[in-house]
Structures are given as C-alpha cells and as structure tokens.
Protein backbone atom coordinates (compact mmCIF):
# COMPACT_ATOMS: atom_id res chain seq x y z
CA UNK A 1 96.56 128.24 97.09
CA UNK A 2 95.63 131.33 99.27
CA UNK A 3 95.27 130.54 102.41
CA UNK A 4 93.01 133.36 104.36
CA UNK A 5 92.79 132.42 107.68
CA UNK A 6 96.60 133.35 109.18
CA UNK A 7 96.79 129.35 110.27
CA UNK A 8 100.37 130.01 109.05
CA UNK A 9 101.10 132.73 111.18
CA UNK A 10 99.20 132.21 114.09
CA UNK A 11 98.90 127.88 114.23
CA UNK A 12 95.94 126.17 115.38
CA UNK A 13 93.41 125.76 117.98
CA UNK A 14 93.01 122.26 118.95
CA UNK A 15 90.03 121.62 120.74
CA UNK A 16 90.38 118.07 121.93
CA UNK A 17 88.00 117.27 125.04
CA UNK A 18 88.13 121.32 126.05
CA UNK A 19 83.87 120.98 126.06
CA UNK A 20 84.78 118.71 129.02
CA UNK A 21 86.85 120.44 131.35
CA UNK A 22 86.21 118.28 134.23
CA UNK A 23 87.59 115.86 131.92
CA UNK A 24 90.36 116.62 130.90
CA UNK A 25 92.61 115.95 134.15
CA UNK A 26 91.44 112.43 133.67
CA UNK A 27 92.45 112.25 130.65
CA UNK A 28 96.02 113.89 131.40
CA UNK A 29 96.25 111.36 134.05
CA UNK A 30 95.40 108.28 132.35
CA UNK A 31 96.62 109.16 129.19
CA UNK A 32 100.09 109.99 130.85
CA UNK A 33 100.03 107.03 132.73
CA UNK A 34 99.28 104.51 129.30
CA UNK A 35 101.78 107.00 127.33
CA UNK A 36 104.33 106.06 130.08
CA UNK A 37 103.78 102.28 129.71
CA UNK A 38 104.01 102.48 126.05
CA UNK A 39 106.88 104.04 125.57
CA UNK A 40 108.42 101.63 128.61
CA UNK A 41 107.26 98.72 127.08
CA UNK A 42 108.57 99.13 123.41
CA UNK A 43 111.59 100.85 124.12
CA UNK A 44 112.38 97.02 125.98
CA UNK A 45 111.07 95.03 123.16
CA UNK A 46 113.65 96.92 121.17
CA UNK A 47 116.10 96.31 123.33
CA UNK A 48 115.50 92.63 124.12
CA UNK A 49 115.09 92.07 120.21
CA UNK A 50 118.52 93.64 119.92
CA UNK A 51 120.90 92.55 122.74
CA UNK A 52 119.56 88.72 122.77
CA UNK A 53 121.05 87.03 119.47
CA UNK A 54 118.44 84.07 119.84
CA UNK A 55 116.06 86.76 118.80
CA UNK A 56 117.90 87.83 115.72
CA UNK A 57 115.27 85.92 113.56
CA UNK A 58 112.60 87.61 110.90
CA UNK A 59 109.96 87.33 113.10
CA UNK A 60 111.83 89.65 115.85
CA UNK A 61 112.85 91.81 113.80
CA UNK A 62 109.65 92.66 112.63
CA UNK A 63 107.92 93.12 116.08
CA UNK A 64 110.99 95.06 116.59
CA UNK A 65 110.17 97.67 113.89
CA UNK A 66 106.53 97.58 115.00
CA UNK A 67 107.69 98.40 118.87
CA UNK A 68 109.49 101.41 117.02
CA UNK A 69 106.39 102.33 115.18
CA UNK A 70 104.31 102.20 117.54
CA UNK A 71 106.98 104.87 119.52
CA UNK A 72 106.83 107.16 117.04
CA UNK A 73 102.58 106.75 116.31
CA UNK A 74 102.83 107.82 119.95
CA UNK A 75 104.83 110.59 120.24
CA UNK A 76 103.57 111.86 117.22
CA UNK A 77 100.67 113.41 118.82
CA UNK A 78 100.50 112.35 122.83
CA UNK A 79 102.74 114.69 124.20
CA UNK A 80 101.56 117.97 122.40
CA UNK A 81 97.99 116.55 123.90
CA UNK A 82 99.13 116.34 127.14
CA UNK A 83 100.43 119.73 127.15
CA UNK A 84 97.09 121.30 125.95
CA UNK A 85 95.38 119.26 128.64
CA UNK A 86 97.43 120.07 131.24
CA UNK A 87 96.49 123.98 131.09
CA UNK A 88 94.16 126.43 129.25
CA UNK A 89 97.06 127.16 126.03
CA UNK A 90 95.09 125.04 123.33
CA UNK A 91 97.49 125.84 120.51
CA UNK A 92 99.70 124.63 118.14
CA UNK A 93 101.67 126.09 115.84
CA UNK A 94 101.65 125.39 111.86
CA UNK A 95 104.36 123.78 111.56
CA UNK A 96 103.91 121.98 114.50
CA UNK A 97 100.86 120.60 113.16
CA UNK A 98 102.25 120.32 109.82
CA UNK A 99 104.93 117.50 111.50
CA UNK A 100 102.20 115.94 113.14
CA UNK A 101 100.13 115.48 110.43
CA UNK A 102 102.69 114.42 107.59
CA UNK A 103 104.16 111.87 110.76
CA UNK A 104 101.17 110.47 111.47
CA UNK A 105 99.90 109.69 107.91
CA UNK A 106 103.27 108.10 107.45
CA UNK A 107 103.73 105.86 110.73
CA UNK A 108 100.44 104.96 110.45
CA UNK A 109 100.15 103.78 106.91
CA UNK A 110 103.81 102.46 107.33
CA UNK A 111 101.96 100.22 110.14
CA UNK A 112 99.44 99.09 108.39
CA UNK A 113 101.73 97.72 105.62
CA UNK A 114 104.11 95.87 108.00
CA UNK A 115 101.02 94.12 109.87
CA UNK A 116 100.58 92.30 106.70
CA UNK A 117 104.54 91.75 106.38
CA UNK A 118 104.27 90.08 109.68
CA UNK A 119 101.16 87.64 108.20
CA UNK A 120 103.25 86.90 105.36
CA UNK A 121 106.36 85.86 107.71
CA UNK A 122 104.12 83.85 110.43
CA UNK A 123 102.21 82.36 107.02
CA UNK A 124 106.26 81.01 106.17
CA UNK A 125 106.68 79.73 109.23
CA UNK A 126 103.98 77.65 109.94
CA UNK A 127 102.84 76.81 106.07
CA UNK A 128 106.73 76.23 104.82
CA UNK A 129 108.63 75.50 108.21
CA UNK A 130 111.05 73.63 106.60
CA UNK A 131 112.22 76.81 104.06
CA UNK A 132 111.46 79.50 106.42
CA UNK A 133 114.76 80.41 107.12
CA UNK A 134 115.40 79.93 103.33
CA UNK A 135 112.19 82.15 102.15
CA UNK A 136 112.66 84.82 105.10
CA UNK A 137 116.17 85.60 104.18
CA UNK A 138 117.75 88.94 105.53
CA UNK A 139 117.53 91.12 102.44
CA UNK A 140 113.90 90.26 102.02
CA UNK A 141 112.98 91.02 105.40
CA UNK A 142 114.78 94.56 104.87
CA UNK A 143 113.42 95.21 101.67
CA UNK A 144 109.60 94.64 102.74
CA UNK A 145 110.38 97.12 105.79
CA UNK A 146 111.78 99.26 103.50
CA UNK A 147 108.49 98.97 100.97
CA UNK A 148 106.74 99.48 104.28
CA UNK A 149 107.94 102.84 105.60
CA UNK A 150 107.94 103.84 101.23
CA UNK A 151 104.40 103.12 101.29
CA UNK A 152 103.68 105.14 104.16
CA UNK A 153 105.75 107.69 103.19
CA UNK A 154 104.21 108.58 99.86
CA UNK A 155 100.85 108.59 101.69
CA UNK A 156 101.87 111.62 103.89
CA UNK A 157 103.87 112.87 101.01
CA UNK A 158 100.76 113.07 98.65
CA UNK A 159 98.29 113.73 101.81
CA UNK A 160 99.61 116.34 103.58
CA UNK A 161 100.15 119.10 101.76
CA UNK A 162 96.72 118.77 99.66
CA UNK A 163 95.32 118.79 103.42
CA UNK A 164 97.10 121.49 104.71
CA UNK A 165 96.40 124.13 101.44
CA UNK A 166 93.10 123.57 101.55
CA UNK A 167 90.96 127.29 102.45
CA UNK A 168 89.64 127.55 105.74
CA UNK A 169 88.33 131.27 105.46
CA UNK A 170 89.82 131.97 109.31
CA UNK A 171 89.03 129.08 110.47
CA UNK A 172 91.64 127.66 113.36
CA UNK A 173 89.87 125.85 115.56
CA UNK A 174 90.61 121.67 114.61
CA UNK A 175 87.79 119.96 116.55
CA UNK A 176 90.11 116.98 117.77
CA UNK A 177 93.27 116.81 119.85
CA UNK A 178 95.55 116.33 117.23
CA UNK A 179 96.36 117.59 113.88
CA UNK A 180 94.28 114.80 112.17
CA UNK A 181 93.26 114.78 108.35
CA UNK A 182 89.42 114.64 108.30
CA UNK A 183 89.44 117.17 110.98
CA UNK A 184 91.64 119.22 109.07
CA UNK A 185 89.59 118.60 106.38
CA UNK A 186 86.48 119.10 107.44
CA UNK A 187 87.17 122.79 108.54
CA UNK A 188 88.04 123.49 104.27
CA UNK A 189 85.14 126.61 103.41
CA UNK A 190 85.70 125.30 99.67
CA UNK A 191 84.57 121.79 98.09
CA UNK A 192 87.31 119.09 99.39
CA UNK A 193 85.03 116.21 98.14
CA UNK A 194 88.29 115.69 95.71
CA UNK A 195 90.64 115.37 98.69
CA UNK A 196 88.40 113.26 100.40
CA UNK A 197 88.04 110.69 97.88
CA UNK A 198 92.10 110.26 96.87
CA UNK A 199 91.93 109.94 100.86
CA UNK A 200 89.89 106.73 100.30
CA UNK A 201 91.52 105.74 97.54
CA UNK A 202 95.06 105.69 99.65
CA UNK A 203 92.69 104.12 102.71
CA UNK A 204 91.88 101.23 100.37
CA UNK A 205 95.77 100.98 99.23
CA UNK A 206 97.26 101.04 102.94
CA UNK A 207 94.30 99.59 105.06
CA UNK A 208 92.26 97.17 102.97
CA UNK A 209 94.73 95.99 100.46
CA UNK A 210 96.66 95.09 103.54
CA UNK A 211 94.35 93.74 105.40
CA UNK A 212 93.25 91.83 102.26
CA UNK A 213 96.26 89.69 102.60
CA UNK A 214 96.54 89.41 106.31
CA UNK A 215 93.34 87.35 105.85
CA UNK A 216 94.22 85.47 103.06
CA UNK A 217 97.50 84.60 104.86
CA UNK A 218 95.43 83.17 107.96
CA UNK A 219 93.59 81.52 105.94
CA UNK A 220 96.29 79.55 104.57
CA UNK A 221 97.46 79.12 107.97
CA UNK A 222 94.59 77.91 109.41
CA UNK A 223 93.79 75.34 106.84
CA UNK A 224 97.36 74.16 107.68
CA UNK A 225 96.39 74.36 111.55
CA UNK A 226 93.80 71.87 111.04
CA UNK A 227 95.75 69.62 108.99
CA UNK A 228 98.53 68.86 112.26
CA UNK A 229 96.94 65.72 114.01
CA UNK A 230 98.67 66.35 117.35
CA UNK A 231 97.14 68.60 119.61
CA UNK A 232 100.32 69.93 121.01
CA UNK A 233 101.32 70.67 117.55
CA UNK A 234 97.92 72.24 116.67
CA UNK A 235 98.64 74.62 119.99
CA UNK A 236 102.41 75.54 119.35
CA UNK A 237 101.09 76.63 115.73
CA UNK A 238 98.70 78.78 117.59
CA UNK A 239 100.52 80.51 119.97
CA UNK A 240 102.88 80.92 117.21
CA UNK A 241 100.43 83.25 115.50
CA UNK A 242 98.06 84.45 118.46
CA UNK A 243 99.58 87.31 119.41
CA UNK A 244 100.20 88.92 115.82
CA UNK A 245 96.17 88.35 115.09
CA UNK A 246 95.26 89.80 118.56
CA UNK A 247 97.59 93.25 117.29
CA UNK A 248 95.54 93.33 114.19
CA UNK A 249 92.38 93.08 115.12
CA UNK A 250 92.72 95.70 118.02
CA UNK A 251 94.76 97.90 114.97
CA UNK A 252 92.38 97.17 111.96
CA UNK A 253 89.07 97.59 113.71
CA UNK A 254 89.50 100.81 114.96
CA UNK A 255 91.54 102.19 111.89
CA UNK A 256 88.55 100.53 109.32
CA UNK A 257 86.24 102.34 111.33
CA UNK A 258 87.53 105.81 110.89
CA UNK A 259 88.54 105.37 107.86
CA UNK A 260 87.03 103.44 105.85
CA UNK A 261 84.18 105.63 105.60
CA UNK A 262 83.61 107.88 102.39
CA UNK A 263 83.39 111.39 103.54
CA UNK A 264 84.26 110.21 107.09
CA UNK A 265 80.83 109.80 108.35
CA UNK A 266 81.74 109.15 112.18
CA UNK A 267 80.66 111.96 114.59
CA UNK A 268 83.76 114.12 115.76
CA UNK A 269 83.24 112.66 119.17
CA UNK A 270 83.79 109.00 118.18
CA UNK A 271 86.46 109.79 116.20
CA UNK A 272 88.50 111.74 119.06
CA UNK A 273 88.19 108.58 121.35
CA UNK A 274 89.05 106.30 118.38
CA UNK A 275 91.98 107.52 117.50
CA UNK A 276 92.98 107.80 121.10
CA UNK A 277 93.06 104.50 121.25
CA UNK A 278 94.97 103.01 118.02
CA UNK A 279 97.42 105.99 118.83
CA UNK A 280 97.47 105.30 122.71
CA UNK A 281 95.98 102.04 124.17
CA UNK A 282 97.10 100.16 121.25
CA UNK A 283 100.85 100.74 121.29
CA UNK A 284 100.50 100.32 124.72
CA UNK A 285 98.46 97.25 124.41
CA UNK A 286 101.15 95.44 121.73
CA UNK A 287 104.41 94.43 124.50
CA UNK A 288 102.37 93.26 126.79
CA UNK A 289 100.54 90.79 124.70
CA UNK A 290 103.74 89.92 123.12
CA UNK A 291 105.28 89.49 126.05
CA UNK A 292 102.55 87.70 128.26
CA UNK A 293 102.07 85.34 125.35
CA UNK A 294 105.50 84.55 123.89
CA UNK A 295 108.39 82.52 126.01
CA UNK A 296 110.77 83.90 123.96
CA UNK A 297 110.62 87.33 124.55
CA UNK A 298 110.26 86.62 128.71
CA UNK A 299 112.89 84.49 128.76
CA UNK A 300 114.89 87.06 126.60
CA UNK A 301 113.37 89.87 129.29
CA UNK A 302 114.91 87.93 132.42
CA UNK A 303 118.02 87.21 131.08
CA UNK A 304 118.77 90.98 129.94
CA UNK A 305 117.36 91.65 133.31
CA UNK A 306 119.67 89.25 134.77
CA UNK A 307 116.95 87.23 136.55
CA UNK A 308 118.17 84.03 135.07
C-alpha cells in the first residue's frame, strides 16, 4: 500500500501532553521518578525469584515472568517519552515507532494471557492443594508461558503491519505519546473500519477471553474459600490470592476501558492518561503489592539482602 505522507522517511510527530507545556516537566519528573521504581522493583523480584530456591515454585515463576513483562511494557514506550518531554524534539522515527508499536501489542497481549495463567495456578493451589505440585508440573508451567508470549506475539504480528500501511495522506502528527494503535489508526485518510474491527476481534481473544477465565477461576476459588471452617484457614487462602486479584483489577480495568470499545470511543485525552498508567503506575504498582503482601518474597528480599 502507498503510503503518501513520507512517515517512512521522515518518522513521526508525537504529540503527547505538548498542548500542556507547563506540564510536561511534571510529567518528566514524576514519570521518571515511577519509571525508576519500576524498573527497581522488578528487576529485584527477578532476582529474588531466581537466587532464593524456596521460590523455585509455579507460582514464582510466574510473577517472575510478569516482573519481566512488566520491564519490557515499560521500556517499550517510557523512555522515548521522557526524551520528547524533556525538550522541544517531538519525533520519532519509523522504525522507531514501528518497534514500539509491534512491542507493545505483543507484551501487552502476552500480559493479558499470563494474568489468567496465574488464576489458573492460584485456582490449583487452593482448589487441589493436595495435587498442586502434581498438576503445576514444570513443563506445563513453561508451555502456558510459552502459549502466552505466542499469543501475544501473533497479535502484534497480525496488528502491526495492517496499522502501520494504512494511508495517512501526510499526516505525522500521532496525537498520544507513544506509537499506540488507535492513535495510529485514527490518523488513516482512508476507511480503517476493517482494521478496527479485527482489532476488537483480537481485544476479545487477549482481554476478555482471558479475563473470562480469571473470573471463572475465582469463582471456583471462592466457593472453596467459604467452604474452610477455620478462620485462619479462610485468611491464609486469601492472602494466598489477594495480591494476584489486586494486579488484575488495576490491569483489566484500565485495558477494558480502552479497548474494549468498538471504534475506540474514548476521547484522545483519556486515553493518553490511561495508558500512562497500565504502562507506568501499574508495573510500578505490581512489586510493591507483591512484596508488602507476601512473606515470602520479604523474607526472600532480606535474606538476598543479607538482613537476616
């Protein structure tokens, strides 16, 4: 397909919060600071999952792979936007946005697909405690990561390239801060109502499918919750879970939102502050509240820290 506006030449303009220059210091500020913490915070859940061997179980290994996720959802797109926020050079280059769009779509359905993994695995554990170790075994753990990153591949595989050929008659300017499919899409000067609605189509796949089962698995799990008569018990099954149900809801709600929408009806300003924060505050967000509410993991953190 033709494509008339030199974006292949000459990149891309990304807007971001430029209407807002008083703004966008802030925003460098804070969004440096929480970019910071994120990659601090996952890069040790990483590490703790893989030096301490008591935490060389399913469930680790999955919040491992999410910490690394969540890296890469991060660095995906936070660093380009802190250089365009930091001075008045707004561009990026095609390619450059071609990577960023073809990793996003991929961590992020990738994500998406191994939140449910982790339902299945804390559904296991508290629903068949007894044959968790036997259900959970180590080559299905690495073959539903590895159906995980396939689904999320395809979806930037298929994705990306029918975003990126679309015609934009000259158009360069991407009214977000990232290279981001509806806002890619959205500047098309031909009829993308086709691309829009295979977008859905692979929304309903990677987000609601997933999230589907996520519910159905807690809803197995709490009908077993309320079947333990001790209280202590009731609260260890809890805590157990709390943590991986805090993640999705923080994920899910914000990624339904945006996407879940035919046509993407959710103004351009809304959607730049959204996806700020499942690519930013989330990420961020995920260590601490695995960390905060799991003894595990601290008592893993102070002993590679040698504080015990």
């Amino acid at each position: 397909m033709e494509r008339s506006n030199d974006s292949s030449e000459h990149g891309f303009i990304l807007v971001g919060f430029s209407d807002r220059p008083r703004l966008e210091m802030i925003l460098f500020i804070v969004n440096f600071t929480l970019y910071s913490v994120a990659v601090l915070g996952n890069s040790t859940i990483i590490l703790v999952c893989i030096l301490d061997p008591r935490l060389h179980t399913p469930m680790y290994f999955f919040l491992a792979n999410l910490s690394f996720l969540d890296l890469c959802f991060s660095t995906s797109c936070i660093p380009q936007m802190l250089v365009n926020l930091w001075g008045p050079d707004k561009t990026i280059s095609y390619a450059g946005c071609v990577v960023q769009l073809f990793s996003f779509l991929s961590v992020g359905g990738t994500e998406c697909i191994l939140l449910a993994i982790m339902a299945y695995d804390r559904y296991a554990a508290v629903c068949k405690p007894l044959h968790y170790l036997v259900i959970m075994h180590p080559q299905l753990c690495l073959r539903l990561v590895a159906v995980a990153w396939g689904s999320g591949l395809v979806n930037a595989i298929v994705m990306s390239p029918l975003t990126m050929t679309l015609s934009r008659c000259g158009r360069r300017q991407v009214n977000h801060f990232l290279c981001e499919m509806p806002a890619l899409i959205k500047m098309a000067c031909v009829d993308a109502r086709a691309v829009e609605m295979l977008a859905f189509t692979f929304a309903i796949l990677i987000v609601l499918l997933p999230l589907t089962l996520i519910l159905v698995s807690y809803g197995y799990i709490a009908t077993a919750v309320l079947r333990i008569k001790s209280a202590t018990g009731r609260q260890k099954a809890f805590n157990t879970c709390s943590s991986h149900l805090t993640v999705v809801s923080l994920f899910y709600g914000s990624i339904i939102y945006m996407y879940m929408q035919p046509g993407n009806s959710s103004s351009q300003d809304q959607g730049k502050f959204l996806t700020l924060f499942y690519n930013l505050v989330t990420p961020m967000l995920n260590p601490l509240i695995y960390t905060l509410r799991n003894k595990e993991v601290k008592g893993a953190l102070k002993k590679v820290l040698g504080w015990q």
